[in-house]
PDB file of N, CA and C in Angstrom:
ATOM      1  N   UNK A   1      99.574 106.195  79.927  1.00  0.00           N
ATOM      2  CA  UNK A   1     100.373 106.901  80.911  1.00  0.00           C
ATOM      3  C   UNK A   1     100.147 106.334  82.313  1.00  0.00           C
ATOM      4  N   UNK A   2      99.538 105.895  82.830  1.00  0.00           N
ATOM      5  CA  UNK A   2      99.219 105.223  83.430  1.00  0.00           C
ATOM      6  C   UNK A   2      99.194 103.252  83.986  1.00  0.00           C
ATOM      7  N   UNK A   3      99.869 103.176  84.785  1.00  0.00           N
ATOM      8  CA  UNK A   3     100.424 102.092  84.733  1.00  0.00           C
ATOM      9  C   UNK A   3      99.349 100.876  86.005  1.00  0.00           C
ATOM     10  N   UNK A   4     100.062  99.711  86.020  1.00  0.00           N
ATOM     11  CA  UNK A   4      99.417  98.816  86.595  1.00  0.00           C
ATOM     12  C   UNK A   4      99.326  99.497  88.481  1.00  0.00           C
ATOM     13  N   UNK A   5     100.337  99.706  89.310  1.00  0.00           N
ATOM     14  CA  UNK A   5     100.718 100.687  90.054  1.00  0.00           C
ATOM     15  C   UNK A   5      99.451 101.477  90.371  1.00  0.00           C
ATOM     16  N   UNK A   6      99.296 102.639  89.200  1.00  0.00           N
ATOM     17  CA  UNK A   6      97.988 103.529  89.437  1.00  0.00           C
ATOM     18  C   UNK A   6      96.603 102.818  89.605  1.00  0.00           C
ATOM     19  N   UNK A   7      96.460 101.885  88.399  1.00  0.00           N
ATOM     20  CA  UNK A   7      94.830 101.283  88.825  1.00  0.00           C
ATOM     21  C   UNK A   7      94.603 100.602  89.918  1.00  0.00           C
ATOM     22  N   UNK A   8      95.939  99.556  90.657  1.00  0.00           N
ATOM     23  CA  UNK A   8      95.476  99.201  92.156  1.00  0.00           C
ATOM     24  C   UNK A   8      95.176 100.568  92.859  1.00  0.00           C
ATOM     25  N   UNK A   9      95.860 101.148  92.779  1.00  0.00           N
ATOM     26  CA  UNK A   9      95.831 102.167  93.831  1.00  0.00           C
ATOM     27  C   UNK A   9      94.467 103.340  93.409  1.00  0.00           C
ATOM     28  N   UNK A  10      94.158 103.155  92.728  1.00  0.00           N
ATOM     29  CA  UNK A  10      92.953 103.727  92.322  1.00  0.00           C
ATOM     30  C   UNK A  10      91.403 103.267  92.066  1.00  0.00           C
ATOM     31  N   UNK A  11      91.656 101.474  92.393  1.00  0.00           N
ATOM     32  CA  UNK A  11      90.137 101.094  92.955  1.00  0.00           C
ATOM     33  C   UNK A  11      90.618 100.640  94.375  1.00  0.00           C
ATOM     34  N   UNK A  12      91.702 100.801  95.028  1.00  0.00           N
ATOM     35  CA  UNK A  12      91.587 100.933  96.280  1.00  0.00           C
ATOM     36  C   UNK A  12      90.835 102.402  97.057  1.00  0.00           C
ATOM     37  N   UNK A  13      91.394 103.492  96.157  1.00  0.00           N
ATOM     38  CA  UNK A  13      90.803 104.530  96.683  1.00  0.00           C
ATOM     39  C   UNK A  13      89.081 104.739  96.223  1.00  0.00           C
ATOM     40  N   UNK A  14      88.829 103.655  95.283  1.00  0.00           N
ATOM     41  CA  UNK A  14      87.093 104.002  95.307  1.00  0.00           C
ATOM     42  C   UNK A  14      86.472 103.089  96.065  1.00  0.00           C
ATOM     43  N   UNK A  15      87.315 101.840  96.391  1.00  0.00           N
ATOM     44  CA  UNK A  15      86.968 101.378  98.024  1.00  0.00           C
ATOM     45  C   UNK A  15      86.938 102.124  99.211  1.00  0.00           C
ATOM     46  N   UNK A  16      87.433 102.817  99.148  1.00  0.00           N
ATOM     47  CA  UNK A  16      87.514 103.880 100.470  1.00  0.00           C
ATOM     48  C   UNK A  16      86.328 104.464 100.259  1.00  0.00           C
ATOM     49  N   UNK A  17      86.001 105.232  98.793  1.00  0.00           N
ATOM     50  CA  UNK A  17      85.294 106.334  99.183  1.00  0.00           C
ATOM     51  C   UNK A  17      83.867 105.284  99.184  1.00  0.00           C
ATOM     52  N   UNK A  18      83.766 104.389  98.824  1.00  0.00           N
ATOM     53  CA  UNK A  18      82.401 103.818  98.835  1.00  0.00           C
ATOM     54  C   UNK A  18      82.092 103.045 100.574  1.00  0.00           C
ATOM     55  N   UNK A  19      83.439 102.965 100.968  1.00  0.00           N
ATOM     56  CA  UNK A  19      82.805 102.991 102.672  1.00  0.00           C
ATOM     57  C   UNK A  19      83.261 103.747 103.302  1.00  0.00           C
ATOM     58  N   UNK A  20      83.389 105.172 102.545  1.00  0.00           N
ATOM     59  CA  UNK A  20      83.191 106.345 103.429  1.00  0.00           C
ATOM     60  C   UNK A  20      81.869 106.714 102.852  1.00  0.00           C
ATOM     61  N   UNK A  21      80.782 106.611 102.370  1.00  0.00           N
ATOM     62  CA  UNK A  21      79.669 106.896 101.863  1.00  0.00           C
ATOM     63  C   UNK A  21      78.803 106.298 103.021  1.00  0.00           C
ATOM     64  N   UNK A  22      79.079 104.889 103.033  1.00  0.00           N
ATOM     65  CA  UNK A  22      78.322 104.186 103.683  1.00  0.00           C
ATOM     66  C   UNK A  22      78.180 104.281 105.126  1.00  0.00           C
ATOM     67  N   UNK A  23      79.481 104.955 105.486  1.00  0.00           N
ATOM     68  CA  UNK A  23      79.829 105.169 107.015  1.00  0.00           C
ATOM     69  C   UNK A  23      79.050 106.511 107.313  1.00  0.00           C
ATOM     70  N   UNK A  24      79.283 107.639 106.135  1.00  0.00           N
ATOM     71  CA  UNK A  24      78.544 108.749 106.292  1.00  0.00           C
ATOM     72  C   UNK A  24      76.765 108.208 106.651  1.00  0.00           C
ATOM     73  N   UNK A  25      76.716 107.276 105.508  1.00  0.00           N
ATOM     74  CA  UNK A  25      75.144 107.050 105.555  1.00  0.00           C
ATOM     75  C   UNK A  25      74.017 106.930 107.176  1.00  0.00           C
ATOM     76  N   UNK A  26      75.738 105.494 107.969  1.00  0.00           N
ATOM     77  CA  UNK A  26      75.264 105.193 108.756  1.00  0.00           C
ATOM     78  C   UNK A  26      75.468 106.009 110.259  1.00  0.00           C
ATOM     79  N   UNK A  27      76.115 107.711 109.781  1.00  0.00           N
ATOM     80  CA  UNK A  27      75.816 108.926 110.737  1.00  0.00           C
ATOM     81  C   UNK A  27      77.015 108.877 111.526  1.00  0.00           C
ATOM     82  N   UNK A  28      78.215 107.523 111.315  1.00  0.00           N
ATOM     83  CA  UNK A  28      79.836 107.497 111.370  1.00  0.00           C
ATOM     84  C   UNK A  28      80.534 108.567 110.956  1.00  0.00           C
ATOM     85  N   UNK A  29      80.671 109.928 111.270  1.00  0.00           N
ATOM     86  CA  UNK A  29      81.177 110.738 110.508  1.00  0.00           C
ATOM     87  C   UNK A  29      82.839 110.586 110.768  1.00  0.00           C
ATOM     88  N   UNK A  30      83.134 110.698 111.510  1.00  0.00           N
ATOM     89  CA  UNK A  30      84.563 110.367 112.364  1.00  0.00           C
ATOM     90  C   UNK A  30      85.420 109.207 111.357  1.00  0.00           C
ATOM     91  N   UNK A  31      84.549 107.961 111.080  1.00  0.00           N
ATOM     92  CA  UNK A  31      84.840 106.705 110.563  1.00  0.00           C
ATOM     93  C   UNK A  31      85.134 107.555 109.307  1.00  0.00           C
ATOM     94  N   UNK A  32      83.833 108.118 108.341  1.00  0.00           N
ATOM     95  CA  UNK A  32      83.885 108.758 106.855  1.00  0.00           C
ATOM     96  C   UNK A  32      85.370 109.459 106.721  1.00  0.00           C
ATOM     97  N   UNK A  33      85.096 110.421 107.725  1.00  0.00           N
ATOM     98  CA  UNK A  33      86.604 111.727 107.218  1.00  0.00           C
ATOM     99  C   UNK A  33      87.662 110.940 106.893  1.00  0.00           C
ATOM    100  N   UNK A  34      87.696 110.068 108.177  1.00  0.00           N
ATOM    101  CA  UNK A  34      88.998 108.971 108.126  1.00  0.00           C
ATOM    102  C   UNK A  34      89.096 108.747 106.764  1.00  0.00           C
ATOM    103  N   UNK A  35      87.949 107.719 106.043  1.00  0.00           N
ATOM    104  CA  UNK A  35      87.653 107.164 104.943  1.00  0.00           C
ATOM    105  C   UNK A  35      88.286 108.082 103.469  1.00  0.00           C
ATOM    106  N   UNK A  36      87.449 109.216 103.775  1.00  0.00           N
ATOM    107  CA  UNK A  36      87.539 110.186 102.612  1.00  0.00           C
ATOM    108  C   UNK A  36      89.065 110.648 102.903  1.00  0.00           C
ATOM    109  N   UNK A  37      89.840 110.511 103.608  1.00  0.00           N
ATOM    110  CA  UNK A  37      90.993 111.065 103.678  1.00  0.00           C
ATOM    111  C   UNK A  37      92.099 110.229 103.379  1.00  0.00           C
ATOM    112  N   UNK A  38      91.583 109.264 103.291  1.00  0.00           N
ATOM    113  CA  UNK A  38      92.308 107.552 102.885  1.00  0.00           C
ATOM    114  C   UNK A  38      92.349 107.441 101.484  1.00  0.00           C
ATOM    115  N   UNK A  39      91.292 107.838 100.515  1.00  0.00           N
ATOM    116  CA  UNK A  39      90.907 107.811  99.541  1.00  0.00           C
ATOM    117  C   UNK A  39      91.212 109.060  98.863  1.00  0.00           C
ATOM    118  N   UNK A  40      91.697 110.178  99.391  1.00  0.00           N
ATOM    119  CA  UNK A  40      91.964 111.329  99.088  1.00  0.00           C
ATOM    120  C   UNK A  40      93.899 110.636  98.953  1.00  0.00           C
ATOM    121  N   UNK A  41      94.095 110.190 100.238  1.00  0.00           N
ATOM    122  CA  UNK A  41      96.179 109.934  99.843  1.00  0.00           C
ATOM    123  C   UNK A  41      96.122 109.263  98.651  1.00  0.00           C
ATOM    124  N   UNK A  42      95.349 107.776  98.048  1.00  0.00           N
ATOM    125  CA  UNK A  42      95.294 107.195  97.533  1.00  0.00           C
ATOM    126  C   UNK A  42      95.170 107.273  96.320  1.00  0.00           C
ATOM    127  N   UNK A  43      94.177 108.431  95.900  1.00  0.00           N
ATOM    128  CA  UNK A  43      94.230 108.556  94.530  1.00  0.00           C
ATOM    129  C   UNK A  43      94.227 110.133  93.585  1.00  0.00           C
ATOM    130  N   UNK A  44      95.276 110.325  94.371  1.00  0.00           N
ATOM    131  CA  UNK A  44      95.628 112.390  94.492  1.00  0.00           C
ATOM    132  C   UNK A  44      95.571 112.695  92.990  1.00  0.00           C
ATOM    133  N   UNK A  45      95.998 111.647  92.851  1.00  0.00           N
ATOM    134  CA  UNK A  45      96.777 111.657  90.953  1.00  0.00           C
ATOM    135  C   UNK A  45      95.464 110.898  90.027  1.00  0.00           C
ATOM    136  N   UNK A  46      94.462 110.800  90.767  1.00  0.00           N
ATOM    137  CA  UNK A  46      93.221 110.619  89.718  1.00  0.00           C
ATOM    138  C   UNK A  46      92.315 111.724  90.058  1.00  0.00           C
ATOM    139  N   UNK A  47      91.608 112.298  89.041  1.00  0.00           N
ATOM    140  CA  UNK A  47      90.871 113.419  89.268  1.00  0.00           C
ATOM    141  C   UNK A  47      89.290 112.994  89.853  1.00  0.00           C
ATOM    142  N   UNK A  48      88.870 112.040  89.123  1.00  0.00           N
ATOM    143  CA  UNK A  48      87.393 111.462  90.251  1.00  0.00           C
ATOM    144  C   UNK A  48      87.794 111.322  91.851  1.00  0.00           C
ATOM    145  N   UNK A  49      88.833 110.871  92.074  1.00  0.00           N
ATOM    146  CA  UNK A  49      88.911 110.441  93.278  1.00  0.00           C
ATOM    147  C   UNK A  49      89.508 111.169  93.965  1.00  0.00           C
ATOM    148  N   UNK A  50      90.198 111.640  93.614  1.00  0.00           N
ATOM    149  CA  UNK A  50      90.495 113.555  93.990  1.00  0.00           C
ATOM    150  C   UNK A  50      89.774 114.469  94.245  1.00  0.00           C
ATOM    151  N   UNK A  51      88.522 114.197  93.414  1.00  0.00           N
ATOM    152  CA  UNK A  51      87.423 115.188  93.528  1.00  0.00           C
ATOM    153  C   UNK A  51      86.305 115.135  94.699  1.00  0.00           C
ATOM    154  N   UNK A  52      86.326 113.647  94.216  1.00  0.00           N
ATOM    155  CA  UNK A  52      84.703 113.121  95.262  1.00  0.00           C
ATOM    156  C   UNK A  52      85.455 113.400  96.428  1.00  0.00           C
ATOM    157  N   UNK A  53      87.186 112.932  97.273  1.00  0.00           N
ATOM    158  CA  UNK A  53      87.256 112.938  98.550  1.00  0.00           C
ATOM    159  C   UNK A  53      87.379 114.317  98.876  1.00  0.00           C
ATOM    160  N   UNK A  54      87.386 115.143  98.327  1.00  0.00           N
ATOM    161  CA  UNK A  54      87.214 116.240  99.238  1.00  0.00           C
ATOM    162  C   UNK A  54      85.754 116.610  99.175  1.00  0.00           C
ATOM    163  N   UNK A  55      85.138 116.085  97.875  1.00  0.00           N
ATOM    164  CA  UNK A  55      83.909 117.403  98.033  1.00  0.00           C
ATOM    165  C   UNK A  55      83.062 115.894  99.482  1.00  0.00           C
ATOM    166  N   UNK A  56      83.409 114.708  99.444  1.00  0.00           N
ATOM    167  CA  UNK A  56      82.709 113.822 100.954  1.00  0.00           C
ATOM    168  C   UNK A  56      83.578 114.958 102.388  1.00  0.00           C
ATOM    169  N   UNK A  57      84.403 115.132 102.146  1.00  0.00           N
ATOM    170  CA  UNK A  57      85.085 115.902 103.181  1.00  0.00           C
ATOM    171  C   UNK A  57      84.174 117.487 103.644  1.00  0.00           C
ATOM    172  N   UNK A  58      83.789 118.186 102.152  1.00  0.00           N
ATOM    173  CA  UNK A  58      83.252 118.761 102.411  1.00  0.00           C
ATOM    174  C   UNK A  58      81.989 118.731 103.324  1.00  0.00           C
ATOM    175  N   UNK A  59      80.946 117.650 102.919  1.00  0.00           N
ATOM    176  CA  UNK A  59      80.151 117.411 103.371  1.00  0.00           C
ATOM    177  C   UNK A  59      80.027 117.412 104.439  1.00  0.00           C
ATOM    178  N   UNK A  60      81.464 116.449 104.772  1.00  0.00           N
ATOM    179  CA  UNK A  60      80.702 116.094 106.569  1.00  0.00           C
ATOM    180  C   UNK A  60      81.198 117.849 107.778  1.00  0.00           C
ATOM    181  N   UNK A  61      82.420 118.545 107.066  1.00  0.00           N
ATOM    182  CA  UNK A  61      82.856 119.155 107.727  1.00  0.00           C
ATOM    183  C   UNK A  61      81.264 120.435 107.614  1.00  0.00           C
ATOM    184  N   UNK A  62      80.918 121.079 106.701  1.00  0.00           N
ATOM    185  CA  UNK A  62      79.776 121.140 106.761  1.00  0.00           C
ATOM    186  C   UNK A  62      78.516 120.931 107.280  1.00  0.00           C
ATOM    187  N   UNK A  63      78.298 119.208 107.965  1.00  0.00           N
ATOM    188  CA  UNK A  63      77.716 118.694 109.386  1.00  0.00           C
ATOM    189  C   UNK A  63      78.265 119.357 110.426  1.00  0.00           C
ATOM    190  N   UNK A  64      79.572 119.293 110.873  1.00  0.00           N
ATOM    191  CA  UNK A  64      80.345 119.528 112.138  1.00  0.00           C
ATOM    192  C   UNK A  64      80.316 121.109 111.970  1.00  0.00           C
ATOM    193  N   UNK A  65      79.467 122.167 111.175  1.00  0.00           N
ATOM    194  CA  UNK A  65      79.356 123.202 111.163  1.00  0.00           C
ATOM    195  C   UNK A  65      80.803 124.189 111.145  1.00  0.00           C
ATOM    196  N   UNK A  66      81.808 123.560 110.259  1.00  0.00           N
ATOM    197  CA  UNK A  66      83.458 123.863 109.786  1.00  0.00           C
ATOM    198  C   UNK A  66      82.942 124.343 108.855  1.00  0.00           C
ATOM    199  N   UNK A  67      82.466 125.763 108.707  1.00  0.00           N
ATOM    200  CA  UNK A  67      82.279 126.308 107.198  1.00  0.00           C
ATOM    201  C   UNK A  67      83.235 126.588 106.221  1.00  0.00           C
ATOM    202  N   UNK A  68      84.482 127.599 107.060  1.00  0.00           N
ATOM    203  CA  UNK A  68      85.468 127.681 106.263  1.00  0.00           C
ATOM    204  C   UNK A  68      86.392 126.283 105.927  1.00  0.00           C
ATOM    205  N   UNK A  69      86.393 125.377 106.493  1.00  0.00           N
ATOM    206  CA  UNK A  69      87.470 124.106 106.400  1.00  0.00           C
ATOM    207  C   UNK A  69      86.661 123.373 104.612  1.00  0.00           C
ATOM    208  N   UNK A  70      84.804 123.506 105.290  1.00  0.00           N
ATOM    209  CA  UNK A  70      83.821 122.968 104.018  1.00  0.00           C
ATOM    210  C   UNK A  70      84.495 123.496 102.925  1.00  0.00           C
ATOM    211  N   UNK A  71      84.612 124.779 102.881  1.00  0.00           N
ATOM    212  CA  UNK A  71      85.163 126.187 101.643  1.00  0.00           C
ATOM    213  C   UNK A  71      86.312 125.745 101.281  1.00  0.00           C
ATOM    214  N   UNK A  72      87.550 125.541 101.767  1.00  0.00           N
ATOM    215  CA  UNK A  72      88.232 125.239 101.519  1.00  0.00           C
ATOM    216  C   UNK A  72      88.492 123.659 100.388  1.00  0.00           C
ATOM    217  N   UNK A  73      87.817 122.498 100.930  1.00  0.00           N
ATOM    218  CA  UNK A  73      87.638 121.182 100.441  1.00  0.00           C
ATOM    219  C   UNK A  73      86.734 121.194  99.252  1.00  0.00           C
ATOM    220  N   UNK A  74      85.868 122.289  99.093  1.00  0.00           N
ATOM    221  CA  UNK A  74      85.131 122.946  97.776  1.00  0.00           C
ATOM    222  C   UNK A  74      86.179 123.359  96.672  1.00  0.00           C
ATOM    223  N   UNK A  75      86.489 123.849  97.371  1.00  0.00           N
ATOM    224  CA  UNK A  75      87.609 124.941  96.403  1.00  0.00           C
ATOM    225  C   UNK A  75      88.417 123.567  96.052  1.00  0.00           C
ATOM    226  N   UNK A  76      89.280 123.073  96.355  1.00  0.00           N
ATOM    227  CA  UNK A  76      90.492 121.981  96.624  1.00  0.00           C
ATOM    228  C   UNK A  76      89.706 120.712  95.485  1.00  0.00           C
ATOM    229  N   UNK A  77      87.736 120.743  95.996  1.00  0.00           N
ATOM    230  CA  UNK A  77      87.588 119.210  94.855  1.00  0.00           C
ATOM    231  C   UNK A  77      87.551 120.163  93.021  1.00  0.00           C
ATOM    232  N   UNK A  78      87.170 121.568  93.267  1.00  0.00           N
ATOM    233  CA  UNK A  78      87.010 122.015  92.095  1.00  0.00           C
ATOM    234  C   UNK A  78      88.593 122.212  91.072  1.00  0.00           C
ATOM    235  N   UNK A  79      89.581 122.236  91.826  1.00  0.00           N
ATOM    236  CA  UNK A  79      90.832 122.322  91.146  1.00  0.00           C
ATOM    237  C   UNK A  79      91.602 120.839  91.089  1.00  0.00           C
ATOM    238  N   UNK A  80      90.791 119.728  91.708  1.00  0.00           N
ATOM    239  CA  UNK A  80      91.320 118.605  91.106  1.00  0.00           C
ATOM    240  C   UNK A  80      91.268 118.209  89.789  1.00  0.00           C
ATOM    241  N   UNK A  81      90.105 118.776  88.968  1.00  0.00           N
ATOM    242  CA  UNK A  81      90.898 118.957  87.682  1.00  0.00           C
ATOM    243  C   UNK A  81      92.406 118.976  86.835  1.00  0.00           C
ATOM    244  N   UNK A  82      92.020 120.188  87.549  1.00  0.00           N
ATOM    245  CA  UNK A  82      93.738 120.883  87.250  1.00  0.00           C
ATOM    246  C   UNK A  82      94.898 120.703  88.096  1.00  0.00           C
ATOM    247  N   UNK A  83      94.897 119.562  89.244  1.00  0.00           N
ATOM    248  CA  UNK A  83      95.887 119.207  89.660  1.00  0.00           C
ATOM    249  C   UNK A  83      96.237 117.705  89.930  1.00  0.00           C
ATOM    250  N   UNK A  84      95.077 116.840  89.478  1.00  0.00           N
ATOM    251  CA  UNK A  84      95.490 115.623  89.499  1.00  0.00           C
ATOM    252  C   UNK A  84      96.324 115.411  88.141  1.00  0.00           C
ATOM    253  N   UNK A  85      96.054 115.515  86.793  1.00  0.00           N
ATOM    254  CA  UNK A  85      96.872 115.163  85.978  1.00  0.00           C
ATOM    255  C   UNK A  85      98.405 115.682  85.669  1.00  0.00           C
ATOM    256  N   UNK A  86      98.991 117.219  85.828  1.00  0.00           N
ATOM    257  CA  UNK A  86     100.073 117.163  86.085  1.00  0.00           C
ATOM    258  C   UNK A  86     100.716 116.038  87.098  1.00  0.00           C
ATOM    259  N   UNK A  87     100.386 115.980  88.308  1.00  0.00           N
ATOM    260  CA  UNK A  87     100.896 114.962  89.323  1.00  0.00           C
ATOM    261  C   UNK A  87     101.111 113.729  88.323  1.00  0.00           C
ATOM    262  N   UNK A  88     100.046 112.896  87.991  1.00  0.00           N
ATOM    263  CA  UNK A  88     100.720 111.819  87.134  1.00  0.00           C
ATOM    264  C   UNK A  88     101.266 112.080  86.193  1.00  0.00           C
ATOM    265  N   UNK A  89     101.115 113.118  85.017  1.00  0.00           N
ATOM    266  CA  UNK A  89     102.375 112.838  84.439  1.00  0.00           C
ATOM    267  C   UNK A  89     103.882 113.411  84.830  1.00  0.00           C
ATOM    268  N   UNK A  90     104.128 114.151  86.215  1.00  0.00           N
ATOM    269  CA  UNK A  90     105.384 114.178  86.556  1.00  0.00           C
ATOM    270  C   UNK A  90     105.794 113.096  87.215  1.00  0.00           C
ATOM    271  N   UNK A  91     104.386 111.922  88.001  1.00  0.00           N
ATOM    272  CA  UNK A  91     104.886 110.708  88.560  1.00  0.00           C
ATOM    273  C   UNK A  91     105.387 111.124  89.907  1.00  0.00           C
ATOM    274  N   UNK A  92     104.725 111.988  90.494  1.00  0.00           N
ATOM    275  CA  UNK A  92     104.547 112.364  92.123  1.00  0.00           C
ATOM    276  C   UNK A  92     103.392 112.295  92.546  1.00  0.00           C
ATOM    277  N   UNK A  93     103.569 112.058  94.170  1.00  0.00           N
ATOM    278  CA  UNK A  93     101.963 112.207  94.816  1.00  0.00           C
ATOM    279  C   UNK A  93     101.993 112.991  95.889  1.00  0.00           C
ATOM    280  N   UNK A  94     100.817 113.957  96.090  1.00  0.00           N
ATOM    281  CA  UNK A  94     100.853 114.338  97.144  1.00  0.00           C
ATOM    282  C   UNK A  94     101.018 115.871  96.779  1.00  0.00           C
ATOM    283  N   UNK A  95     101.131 116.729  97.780  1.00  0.00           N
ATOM    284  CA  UNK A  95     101.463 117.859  97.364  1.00  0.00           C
ATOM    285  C   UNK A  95     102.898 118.543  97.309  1.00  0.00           C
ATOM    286  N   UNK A  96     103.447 118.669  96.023  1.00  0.00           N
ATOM    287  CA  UNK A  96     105.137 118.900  95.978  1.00  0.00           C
ATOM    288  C   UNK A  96     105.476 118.106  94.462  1.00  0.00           C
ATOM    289  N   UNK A  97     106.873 118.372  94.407  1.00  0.00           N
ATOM    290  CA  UNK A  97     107.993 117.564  93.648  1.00  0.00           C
ATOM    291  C   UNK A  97     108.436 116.171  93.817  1.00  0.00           C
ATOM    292  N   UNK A  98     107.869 116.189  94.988  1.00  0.00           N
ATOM    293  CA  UNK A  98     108.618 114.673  95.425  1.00  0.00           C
ATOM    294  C   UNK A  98     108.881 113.475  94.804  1.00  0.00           C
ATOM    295  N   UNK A  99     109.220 112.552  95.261  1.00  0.00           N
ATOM    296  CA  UNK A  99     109.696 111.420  94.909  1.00  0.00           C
ATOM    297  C   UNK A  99     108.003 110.286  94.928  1.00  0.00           C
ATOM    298  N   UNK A 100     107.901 109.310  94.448  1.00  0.00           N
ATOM    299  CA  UNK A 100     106.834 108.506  94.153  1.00  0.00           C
ATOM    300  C   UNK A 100     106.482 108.119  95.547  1.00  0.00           C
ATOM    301  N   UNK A 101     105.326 107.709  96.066  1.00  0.00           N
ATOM    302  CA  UNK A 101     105.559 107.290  97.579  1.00  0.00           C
ATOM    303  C   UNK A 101     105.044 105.855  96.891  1.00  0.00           C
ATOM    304  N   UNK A 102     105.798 104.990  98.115  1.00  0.00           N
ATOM    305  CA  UNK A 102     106.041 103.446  97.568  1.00  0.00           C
ATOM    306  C   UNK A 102     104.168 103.052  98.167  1.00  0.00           C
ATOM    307  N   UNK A 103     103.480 102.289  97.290  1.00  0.00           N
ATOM    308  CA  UNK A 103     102.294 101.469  97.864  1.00  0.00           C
ATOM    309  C   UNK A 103     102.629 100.185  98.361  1.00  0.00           C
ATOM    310  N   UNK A 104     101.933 100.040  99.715  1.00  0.00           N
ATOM    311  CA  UNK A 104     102.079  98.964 100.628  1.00  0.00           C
ATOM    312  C   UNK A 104     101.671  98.093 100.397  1.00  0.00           C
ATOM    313  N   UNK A 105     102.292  96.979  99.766  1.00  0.00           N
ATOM    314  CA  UNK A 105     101.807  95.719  98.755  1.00  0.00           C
ATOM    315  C   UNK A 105     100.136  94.748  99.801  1.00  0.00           C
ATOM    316  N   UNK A 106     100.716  94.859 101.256  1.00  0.00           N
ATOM    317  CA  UNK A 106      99.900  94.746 102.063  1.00  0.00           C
ATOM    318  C   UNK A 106      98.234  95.372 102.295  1.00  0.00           C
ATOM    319  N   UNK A 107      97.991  96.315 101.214  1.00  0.00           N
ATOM    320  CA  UNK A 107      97.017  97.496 101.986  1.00  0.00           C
ATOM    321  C   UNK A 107      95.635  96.491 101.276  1.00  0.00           C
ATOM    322  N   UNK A 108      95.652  95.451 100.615  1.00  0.00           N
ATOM    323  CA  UNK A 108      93.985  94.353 100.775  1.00  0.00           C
ATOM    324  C   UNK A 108      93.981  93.972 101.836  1.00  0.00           C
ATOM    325  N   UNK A 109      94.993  93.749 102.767  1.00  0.00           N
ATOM    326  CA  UNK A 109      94.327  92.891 103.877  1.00  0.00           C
ATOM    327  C   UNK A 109      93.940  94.138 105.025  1.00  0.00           C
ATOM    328  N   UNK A 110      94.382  95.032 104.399  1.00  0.00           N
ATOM    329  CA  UNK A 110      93.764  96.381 105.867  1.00  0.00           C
ATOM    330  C   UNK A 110      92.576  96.623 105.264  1.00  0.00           C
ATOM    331  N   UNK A 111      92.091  96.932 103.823  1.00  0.00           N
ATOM    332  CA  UNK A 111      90.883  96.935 103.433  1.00  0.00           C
ATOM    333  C   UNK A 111      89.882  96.421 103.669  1.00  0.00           C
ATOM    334  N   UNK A 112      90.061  94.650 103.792  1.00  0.00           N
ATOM    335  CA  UNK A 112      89.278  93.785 104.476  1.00  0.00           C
ATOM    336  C   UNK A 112      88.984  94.226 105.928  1.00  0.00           C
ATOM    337  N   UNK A 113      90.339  94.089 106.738  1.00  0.00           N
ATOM    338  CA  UNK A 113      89.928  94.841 108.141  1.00  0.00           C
ATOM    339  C   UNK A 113      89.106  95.795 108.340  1.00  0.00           C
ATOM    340  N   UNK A 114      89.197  96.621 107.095  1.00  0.00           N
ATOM    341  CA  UNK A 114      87.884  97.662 107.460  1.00  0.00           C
ATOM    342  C   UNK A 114      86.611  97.475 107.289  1.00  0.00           C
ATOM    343  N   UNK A 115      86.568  96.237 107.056  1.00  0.00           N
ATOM    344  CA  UNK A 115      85.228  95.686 106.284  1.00  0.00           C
ATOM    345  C   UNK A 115      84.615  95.995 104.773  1.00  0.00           C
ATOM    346  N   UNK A 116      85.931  96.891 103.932  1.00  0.00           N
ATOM    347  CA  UNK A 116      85.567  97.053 102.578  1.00  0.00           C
ATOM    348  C   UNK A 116      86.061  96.030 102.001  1.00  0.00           C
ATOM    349  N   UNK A 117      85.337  94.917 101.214  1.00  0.00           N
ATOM    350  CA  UNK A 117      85.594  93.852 100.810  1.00  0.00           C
ATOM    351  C   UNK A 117      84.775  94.352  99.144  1.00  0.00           C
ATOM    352  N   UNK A 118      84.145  94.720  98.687  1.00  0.00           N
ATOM    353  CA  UNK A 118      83.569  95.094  97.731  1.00  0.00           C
ATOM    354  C   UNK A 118      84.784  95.099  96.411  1.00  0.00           C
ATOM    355  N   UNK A 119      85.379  94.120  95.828  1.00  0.00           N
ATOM    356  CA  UNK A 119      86.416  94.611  94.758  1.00  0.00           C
ATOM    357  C   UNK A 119      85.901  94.919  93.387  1.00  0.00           C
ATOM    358  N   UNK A 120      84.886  95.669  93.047  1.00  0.00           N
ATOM    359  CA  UNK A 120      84.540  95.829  92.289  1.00  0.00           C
ATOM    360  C   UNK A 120      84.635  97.036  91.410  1.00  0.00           C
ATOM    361  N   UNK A 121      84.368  97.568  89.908  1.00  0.00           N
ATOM    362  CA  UNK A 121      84.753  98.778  89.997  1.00  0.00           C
ATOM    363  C   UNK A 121      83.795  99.940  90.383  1.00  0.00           C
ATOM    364  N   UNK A 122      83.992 101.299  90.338  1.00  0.00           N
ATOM    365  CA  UNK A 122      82.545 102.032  90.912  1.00  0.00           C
ATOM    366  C   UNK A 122      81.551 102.578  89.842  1.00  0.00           C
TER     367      UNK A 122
END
């Protein structure tokens, strides 16, 4: 069910979250959210990567002492379960009915720019 389409776009998004880890590590929180929120558009429709970017979201909002926003991104990684796989098999992203959103054949060379060069899997 799953096509060529989904797996770029789904070790792009564990590129994200692995230098939003690293950004968290290095006390970048600003850089991370970015990160985890990059990796959250990216792979809505996979449930790991659905999961981890909010519960990293949680985390940091949790630093910035956002309890309820933390609560919320808790709640949101625990029902990626149950909402990443409908999404792929209706073949939408995001939250809604919508239409497929097109991937930017371009988005390795912004990866590099970010300094995630790591193409490996996680």
């Amino acid at each position: 069910m799953t096509g060529e389409g989904h797996q770029s776009r789904w070790n792009i998004s564990r590129r994200y979250l692995r230098g939003a880890w690293v950004a968290f590590k290095a006390g970048d929180l600003e850089r991370s959210l970015c990160l985890f929120t990059q990796a959250h558009d990216l792979g809505d429709d996979n449930t790991s990567c659905h999961g981890r970017a909010h519960l990293g979201r949680a985390l940091i909002e949790l630093r910035q002492h956002r309890v309820h926003d933390a609560a919320v991104d808790l709640m949101l990684a625990m029902l990626a379960v149950l909402s990443s796989p409908p999404r792929r098999l209706r073949g939408v992203r995001g939250s809604g009915y919508g239409t497929v959103r097109p991937v930017n054949p371009d988005f390795g060379n912004q990866t590099s720019a970010l300094g995630i060069t790591d193409g490996g899997q996680y």
